[in-house]
PDB file of N, CA and C in Angstrom:
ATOM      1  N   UNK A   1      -1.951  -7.373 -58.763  1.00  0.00           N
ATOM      2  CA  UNK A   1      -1.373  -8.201 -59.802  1.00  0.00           C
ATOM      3  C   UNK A   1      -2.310  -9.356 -60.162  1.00  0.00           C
ATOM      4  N   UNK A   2      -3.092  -9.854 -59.702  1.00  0.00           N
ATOM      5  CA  UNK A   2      -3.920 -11.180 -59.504  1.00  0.00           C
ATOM      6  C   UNK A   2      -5.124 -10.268 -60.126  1.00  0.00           C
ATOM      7  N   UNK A   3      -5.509  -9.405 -60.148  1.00  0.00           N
ATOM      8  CA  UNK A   3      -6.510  -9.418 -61.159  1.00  0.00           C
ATOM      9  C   UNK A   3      -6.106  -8.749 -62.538  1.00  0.00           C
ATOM     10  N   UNK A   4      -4.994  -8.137 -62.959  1.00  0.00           N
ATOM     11  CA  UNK A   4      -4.114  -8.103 -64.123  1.00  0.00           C
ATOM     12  C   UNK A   4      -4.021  -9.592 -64.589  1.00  0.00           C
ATOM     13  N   UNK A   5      -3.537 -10.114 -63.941  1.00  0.00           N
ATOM     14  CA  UNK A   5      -3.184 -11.633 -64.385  1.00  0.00           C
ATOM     15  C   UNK A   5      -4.821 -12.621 -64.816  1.00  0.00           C
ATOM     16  N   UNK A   6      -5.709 -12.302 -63.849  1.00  0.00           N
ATOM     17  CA  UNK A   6      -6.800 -12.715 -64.123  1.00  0.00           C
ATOM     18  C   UNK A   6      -7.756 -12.026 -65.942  1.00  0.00           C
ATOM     19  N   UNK A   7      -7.163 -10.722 -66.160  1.00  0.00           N
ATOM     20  CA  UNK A   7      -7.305 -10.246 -67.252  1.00  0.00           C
ATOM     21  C   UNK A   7      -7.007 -10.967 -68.614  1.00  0.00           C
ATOM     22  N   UNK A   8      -5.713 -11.670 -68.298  1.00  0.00           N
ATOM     23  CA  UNK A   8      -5.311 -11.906 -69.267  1.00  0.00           C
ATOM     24  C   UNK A   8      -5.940 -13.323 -69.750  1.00  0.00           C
ATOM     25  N   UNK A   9      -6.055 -14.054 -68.620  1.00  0.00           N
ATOM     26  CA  UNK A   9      -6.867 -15.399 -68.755  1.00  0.00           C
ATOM     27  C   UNK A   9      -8.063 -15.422 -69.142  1.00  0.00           C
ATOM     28  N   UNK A  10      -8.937 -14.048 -68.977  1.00  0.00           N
ATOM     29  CA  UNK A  10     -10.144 -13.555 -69.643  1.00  0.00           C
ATOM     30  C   UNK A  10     -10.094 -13.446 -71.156  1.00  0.00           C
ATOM     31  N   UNK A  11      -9.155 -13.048 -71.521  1.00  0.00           N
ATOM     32  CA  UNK A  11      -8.967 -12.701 -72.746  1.00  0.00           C
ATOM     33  C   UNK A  11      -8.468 -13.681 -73.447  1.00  0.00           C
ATOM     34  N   UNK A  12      -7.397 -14.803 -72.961  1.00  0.00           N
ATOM     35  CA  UNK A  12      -7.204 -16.114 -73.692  1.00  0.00           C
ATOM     36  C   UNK A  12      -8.309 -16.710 -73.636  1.00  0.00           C
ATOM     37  N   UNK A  13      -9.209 -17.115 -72.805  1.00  0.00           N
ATOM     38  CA  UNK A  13     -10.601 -17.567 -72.834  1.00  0.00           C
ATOM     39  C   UNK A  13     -11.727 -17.210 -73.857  1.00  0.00           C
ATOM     40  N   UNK A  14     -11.775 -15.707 -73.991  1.00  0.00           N
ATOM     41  CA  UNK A  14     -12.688 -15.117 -75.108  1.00  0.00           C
ATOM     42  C   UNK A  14     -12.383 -15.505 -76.704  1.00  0.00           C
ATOM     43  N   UNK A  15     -10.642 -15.249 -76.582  1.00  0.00           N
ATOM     44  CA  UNK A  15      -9.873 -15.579 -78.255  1.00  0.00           C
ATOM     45  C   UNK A  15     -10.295 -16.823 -78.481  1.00  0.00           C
ATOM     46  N   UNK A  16     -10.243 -17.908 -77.433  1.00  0.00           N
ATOM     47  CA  UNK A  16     -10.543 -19.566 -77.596  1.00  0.00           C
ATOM     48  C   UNK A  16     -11.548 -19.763 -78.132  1.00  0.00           C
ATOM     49  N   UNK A  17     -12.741 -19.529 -77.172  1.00  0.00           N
ATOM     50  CA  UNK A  17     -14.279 -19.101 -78.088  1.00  0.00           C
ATOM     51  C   UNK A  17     -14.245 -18.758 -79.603  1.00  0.00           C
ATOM     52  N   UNK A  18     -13.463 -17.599 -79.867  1.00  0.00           N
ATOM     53  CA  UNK A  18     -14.017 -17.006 -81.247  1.00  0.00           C
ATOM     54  C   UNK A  18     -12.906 -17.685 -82.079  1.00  0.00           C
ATOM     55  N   UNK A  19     -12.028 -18.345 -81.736  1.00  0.00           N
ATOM     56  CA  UNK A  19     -10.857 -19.431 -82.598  1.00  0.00           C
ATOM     57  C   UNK A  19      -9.911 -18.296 -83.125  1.00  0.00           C
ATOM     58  N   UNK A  20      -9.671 -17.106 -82.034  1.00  0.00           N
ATOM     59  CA  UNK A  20      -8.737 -16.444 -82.662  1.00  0.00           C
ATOM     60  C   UNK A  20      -7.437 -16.934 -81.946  1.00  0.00           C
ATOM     61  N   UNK A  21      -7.069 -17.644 -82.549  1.00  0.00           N
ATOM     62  CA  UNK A  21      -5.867 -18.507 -81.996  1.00  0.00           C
ATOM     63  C   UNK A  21      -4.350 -17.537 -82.104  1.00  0.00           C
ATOM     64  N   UNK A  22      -4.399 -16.706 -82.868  1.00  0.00           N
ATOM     65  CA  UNK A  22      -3.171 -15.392 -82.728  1.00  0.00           C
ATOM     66  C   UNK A  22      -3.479 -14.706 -81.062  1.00  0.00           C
ATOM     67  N   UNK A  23      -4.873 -13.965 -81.458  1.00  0.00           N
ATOM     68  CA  UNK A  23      -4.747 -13.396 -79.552  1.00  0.00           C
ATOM     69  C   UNK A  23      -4.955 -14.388 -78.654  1.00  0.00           C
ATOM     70  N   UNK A  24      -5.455 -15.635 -78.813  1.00  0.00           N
ATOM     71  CA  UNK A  24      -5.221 -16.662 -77.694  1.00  0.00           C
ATOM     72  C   UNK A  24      -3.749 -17.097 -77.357  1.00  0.00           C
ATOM     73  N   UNK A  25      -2.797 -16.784 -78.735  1.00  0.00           N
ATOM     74  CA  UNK A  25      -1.126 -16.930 -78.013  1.00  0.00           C
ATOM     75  C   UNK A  25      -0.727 -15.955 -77.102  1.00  0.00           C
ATOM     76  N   UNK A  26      -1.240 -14.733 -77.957  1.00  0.00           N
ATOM     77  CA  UNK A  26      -0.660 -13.742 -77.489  1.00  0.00           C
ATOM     78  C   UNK A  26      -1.312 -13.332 -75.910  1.00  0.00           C
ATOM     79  N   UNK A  27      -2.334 -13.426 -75.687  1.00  0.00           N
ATOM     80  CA  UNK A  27      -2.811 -13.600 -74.104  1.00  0.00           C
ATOM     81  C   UNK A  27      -2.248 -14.374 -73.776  1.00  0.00           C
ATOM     82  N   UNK A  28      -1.499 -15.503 -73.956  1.00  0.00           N
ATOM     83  CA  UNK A  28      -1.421 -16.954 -73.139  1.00  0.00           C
ATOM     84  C   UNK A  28       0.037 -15.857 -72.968  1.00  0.00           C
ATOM     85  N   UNK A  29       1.103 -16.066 -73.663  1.00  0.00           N
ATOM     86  CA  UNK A  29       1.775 -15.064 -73.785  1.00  0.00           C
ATOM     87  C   UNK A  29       2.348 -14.269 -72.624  1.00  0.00           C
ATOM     88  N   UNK A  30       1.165 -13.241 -72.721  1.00  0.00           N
ATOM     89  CA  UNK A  30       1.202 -11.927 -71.959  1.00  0.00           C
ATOM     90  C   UNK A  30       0.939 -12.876 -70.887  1.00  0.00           C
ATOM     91  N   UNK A  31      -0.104 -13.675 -70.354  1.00  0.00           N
ATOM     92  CA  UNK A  31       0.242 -14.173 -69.215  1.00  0.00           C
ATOM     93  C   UNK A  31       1.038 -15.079 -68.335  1.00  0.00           C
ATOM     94  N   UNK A  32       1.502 -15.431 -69.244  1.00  0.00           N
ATOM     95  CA  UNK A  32       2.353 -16.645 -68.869  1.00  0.00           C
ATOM     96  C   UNK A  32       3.892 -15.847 -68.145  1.00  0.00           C
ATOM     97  N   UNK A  33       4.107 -13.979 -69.267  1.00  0.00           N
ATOM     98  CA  UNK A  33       4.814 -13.234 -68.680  1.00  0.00           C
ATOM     99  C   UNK A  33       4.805 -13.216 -67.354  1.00  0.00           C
ATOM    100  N   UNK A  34       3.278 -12.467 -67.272  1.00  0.00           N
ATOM    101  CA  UNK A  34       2.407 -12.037 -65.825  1.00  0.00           C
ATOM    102  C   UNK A  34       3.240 -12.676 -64.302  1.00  0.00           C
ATOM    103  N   UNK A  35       2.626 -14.007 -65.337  1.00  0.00           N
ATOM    104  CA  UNK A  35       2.268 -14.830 -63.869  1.00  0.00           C
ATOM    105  C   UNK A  35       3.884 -15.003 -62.905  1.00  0.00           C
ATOM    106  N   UNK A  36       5.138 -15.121 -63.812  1.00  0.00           N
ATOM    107  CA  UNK A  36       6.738 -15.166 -63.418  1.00  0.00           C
ATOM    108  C   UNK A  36       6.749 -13.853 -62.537  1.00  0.00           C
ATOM    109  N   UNK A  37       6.403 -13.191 -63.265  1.00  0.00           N
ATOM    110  CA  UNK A  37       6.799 -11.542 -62.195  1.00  0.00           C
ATOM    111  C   UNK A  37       5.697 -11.401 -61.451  1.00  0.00           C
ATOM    112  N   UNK A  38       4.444 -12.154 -61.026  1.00  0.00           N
ATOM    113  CA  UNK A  38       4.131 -12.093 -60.026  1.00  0.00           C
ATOM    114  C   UNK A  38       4.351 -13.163 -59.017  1.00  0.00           C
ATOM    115  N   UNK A  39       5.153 -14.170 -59.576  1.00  0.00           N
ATOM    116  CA  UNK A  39       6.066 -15.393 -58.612  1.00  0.00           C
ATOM    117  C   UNK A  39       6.947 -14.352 -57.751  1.00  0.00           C
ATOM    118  N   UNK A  40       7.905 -13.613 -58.558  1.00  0.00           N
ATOM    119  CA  UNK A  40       8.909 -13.219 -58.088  1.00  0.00           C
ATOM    120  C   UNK A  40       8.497 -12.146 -57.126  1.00  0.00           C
ATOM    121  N   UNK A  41       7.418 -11.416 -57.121  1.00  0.00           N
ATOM    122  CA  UNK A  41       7.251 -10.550 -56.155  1.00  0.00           C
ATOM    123  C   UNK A  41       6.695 -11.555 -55.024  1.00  0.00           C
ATOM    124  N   UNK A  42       6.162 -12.411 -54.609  1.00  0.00           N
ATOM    125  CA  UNK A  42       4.910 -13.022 -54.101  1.00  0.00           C
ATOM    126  C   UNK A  42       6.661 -13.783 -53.228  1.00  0.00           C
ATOM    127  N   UNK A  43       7.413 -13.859 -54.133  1.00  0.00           N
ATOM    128  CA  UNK A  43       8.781 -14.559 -53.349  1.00  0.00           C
ATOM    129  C   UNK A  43       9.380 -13.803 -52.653  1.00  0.00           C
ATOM    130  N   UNK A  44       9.759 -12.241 -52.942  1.00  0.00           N
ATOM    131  CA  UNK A  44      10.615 -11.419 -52.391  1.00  0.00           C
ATOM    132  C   UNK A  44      10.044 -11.063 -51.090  1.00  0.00           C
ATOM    133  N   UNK A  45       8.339 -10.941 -51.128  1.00  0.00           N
ATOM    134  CA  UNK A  45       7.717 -10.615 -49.958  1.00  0.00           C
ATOM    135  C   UNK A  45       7.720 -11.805 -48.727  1.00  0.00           C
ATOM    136  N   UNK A  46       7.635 -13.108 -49.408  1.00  0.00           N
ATOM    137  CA  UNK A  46       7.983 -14.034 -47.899  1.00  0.00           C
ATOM    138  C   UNK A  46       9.659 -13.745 -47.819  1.00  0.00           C
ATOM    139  N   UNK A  47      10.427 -13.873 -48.435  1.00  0.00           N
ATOM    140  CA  UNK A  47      11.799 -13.569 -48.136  1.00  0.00           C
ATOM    141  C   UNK A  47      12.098 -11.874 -47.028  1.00  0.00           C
ATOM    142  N   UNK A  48      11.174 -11.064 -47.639  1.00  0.00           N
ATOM    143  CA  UNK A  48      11.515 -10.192 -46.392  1.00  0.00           C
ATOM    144  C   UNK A  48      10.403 -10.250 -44.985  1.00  0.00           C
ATOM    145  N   UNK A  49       9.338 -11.204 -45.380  1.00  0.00           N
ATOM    146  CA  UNK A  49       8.445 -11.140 -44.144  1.00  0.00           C
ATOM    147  C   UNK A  49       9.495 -12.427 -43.324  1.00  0.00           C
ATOM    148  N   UNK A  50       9.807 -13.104 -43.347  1.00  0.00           N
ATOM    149  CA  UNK A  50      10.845 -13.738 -43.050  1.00  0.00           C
ATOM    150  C   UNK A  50      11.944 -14.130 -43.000  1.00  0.00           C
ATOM    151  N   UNK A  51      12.966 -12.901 -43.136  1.00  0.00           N
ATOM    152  CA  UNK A  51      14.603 -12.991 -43.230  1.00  0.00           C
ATOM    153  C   UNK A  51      15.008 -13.793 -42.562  1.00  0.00           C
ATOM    154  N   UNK A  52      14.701 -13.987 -41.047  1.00  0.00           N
ATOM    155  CA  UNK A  52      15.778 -15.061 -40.381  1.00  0.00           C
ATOM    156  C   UNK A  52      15.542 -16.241 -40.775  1.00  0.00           C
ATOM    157  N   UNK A  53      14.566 -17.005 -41.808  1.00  0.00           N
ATOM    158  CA  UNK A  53      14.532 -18.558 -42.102  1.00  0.00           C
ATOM    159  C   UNK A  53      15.131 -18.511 -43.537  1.00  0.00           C
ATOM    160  N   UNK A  54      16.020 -17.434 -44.513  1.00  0.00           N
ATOM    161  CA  UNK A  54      16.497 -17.296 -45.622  1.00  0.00           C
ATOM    162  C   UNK A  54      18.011 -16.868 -45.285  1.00  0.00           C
ATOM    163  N   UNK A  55      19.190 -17.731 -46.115  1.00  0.00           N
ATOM    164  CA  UNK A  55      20.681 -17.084 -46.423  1.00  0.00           C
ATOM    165  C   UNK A  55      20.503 -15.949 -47.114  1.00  0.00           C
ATOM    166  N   UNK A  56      21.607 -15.476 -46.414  1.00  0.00           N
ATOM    167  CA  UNK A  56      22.198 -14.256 -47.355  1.00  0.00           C
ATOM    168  C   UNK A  56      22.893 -14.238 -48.454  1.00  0.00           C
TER     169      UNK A  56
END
């Protein structure tokens, strides 16, 4: 996921350069998606590497 996500920051970076400010949203965008659903996995995995310090 971290280098998907790193993709996308490549590509808002390149649009910035050339002032294409449509695919610089739309990367920012797509990553800004990215980056939530890779919170949420990056969360579920300490939650099961560590159940007994989490409620049920």
């Amino acid at each position: 996921m971290l280098y998907i996500h790193l993709k996308f920051v490549n590509d808002q970076a390149v649009a910035r350069l050339k002032k294409d400010w449509s695919g610089d949203n739309r990367a920012y965008d797509l990553g800004d998606d990215h980056i939530l659903k890779m919170a949420d996995m990056l969360a579920e995995g300490i939650v099961k590497q560590f159940q007994n310090h989490f409620r049920q």
